[in-house]
N, C-alpha and C. Protein backbone atom coordinates (compact mmCIF):
# COMPACT_ATOMS: atom_id res chain seq x y z
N UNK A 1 0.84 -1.18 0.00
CA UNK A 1 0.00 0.00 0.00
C UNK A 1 0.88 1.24 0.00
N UNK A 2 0.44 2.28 -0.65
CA UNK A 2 1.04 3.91 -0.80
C UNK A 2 0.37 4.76 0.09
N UNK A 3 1.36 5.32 0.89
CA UNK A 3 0.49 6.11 1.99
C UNK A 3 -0.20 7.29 1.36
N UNK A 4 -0.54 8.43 1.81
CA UNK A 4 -0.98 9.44 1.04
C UNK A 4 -0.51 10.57 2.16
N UNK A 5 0.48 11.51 1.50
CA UNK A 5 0.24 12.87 1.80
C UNK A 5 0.10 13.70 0.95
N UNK A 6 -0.48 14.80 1.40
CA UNK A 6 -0.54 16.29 0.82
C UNK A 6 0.21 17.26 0.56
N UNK A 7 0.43 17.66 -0.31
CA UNK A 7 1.70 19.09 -0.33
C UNK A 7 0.92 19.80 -1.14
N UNK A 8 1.16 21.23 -1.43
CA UNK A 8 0.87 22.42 -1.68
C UNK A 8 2.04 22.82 -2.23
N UNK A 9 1.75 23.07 -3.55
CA UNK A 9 3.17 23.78 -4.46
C UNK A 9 2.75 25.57 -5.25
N UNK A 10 3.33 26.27 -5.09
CA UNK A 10 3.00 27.28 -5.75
C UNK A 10 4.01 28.03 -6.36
N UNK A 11 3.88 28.25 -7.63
CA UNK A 11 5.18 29.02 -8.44
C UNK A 11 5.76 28.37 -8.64
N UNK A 12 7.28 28.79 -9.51
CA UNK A 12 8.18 28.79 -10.11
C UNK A 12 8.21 27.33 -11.36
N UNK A 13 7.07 27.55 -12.27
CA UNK A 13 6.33 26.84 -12.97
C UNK A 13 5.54 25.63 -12.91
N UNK A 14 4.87 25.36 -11.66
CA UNK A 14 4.00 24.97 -11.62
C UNK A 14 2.43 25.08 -12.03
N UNK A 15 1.44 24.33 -12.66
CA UNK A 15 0.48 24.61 -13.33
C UNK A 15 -0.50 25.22 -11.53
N UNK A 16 -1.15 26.23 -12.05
CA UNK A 16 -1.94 26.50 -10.65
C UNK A 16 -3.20 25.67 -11.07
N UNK A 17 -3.83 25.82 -9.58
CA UNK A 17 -5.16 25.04 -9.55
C UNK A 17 -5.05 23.25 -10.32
N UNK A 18 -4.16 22.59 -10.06
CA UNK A 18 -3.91 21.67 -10.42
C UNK A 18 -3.89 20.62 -8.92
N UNK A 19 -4.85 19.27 -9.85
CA UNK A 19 -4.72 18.25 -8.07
C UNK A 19 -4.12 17.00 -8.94
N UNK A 20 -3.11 16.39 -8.33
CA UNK A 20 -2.72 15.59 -9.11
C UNK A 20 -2.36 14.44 -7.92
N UNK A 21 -3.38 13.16 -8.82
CA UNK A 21 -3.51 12.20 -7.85
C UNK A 21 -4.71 12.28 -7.31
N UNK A 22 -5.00 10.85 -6.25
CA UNK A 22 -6.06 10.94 -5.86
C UNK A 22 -6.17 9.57 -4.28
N UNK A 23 -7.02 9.64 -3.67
CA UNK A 23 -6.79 8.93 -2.04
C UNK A 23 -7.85 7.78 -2.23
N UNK A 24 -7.75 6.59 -1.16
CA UNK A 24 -9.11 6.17 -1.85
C UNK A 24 -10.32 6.78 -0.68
N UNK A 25 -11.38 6.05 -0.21
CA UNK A 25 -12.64 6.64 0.29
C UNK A 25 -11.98 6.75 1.83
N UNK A 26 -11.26 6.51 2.25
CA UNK A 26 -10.61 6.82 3.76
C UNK A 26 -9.52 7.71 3.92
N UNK A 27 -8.94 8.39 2.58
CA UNK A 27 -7.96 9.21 2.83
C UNK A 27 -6.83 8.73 2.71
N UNK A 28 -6.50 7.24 2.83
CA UNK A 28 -5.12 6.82 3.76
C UNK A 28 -4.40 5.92 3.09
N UNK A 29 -4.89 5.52 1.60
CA UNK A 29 -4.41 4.83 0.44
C UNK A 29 -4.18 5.67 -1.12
N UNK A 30 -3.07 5.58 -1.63
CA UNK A 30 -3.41 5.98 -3.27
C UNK A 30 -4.53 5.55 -4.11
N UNK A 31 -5.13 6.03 -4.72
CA UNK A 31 -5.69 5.43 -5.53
C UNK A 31 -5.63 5.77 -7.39
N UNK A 32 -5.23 6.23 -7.71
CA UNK A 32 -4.32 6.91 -8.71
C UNK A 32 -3.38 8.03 -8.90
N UNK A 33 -2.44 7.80 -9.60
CA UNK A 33 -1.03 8.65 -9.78
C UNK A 33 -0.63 9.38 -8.65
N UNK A 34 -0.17 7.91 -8.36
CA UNK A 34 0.72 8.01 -6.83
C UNK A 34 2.42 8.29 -7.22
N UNK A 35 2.49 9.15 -6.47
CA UNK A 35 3.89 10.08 -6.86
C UNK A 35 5.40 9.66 -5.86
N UNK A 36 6.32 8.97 -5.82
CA UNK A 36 7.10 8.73 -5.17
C UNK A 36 7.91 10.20 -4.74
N UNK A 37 8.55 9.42 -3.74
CA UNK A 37 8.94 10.31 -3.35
C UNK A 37 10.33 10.97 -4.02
N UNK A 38 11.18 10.35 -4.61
CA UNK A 38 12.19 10.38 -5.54
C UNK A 38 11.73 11.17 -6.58
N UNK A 39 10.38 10.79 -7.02
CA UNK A 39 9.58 11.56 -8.35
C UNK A 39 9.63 13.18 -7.82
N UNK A 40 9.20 13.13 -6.47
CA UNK A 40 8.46 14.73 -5.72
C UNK A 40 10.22 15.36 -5.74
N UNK A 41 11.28 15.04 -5.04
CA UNK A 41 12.27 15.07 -5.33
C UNK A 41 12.83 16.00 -6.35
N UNK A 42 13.26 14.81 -7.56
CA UNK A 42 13.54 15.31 -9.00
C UNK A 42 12.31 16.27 -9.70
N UNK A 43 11.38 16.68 -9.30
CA UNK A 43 10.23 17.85 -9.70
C UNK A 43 10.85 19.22 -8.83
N UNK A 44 11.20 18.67 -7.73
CA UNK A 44 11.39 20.45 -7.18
C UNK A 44 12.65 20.91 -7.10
N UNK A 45 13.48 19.99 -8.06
CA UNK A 45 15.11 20.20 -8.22
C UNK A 45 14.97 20.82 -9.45
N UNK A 46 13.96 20.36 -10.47
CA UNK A 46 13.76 20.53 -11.63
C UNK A 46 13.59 21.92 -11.49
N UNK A 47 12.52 22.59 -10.69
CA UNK A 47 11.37 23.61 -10.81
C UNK A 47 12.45 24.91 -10.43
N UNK A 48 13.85 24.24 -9.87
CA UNK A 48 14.78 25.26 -9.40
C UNK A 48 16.05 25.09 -9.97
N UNK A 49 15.76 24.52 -11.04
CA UNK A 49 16.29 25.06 -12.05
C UNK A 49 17.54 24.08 -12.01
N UNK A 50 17.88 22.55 -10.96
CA UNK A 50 18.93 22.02 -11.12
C UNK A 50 18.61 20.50 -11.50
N UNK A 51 19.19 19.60 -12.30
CA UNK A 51 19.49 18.63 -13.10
C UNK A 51 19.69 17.30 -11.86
N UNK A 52 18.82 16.54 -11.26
CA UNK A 52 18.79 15.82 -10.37
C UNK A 52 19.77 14.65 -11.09
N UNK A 53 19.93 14.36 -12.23
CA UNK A 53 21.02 13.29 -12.40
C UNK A 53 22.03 13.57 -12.53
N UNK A 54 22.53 15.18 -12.47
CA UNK A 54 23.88 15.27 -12.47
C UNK A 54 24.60 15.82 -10.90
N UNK A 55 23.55 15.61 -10.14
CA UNK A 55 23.66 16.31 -8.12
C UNK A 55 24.02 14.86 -7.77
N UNK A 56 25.07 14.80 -7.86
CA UNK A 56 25.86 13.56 -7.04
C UNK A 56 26.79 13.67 -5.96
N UNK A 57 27.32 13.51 -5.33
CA UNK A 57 27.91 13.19 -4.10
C UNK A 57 28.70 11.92 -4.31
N UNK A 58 30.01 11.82 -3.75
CA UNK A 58 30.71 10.06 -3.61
C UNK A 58 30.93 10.15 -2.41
N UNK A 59 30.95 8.84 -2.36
CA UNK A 59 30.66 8.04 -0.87
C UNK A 59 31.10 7.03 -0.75
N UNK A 60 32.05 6.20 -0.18
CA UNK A 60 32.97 4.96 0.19
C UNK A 60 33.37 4.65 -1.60
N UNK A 61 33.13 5.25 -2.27
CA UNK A 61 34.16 4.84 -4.01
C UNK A 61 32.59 4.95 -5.10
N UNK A 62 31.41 5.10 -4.60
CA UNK A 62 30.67 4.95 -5.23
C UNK A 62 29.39 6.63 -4.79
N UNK A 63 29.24 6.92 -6.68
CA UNK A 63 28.19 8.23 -6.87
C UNK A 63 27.38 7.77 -6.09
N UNK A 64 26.32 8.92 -5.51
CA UNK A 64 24.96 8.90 -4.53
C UNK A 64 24.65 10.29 -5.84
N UNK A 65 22.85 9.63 -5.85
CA UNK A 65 22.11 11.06 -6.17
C UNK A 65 21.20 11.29 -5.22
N UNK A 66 20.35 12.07 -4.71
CA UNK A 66 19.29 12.45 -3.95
C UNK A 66 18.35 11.59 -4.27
N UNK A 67 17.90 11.65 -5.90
CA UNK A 67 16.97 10.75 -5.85
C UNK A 67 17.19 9.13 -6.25
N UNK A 68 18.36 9.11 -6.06
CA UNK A 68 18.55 7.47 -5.68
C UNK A 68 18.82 7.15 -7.27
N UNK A 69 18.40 6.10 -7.99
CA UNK A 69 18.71 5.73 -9.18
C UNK A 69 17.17 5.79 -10.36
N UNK A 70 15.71 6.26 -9.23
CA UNK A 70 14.44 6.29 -9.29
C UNK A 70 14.09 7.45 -9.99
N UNK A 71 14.16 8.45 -9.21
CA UNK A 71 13.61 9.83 -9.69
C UNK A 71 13.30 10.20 -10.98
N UNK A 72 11.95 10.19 -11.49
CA UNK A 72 11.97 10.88 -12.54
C UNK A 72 10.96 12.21 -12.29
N UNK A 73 11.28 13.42 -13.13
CA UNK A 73 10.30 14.31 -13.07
C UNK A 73 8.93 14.49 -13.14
N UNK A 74 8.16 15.04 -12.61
CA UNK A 74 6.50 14.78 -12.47
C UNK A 74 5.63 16.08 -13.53
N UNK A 75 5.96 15.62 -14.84
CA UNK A 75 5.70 16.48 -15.89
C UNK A 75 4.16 17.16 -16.12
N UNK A 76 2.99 16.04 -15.23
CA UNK A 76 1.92 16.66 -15.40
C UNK A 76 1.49 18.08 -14.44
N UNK A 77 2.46 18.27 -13.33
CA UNK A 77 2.38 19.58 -12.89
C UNK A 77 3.18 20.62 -13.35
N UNK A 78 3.83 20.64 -14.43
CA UNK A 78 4.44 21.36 -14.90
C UNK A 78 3.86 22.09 -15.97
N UNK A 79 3.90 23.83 -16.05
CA UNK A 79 3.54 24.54 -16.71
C UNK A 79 4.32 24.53 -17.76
């Protein structure tokens, strides 16, 4: 199961008045276009203007990105 939270985005090209996704009848499950968190991630790296596959870090001999090897951008809130 996908938990469900809420966030509130405004500006810096985000579409306004946009709900994206949806809970099922209790609030407390996804029930369509459930957004990882890697996805939410690489969207607000995007929205500020920096390149989430090239924000790496090394660590014991091996790259780290923020959003892990997952992240992709969440294009339907994007203006």
């Amino acid at each position: 199961m996908v938990y469900v939270f809420t966030v509130w985005m405004a500006g810096g090209g985000i579409k306004k008045g946009t709900t994206y996704g949806a809970s099922d009848d209790f609030g407390f499950g996804s029930a369509t276009d459930a957004v990882h968190v890697h996805d939410f991630q690489a969207t607000i790296l995007h929205v500020l203007g920096i390149d989430h596959k090239k924000l790496t870090f090394k660590f014991q001999g091996r790259d780290y990105r923020l959003t892990d090897v997952h992240g992709e951008v969440v294009k339907g809130i994007l203006s």
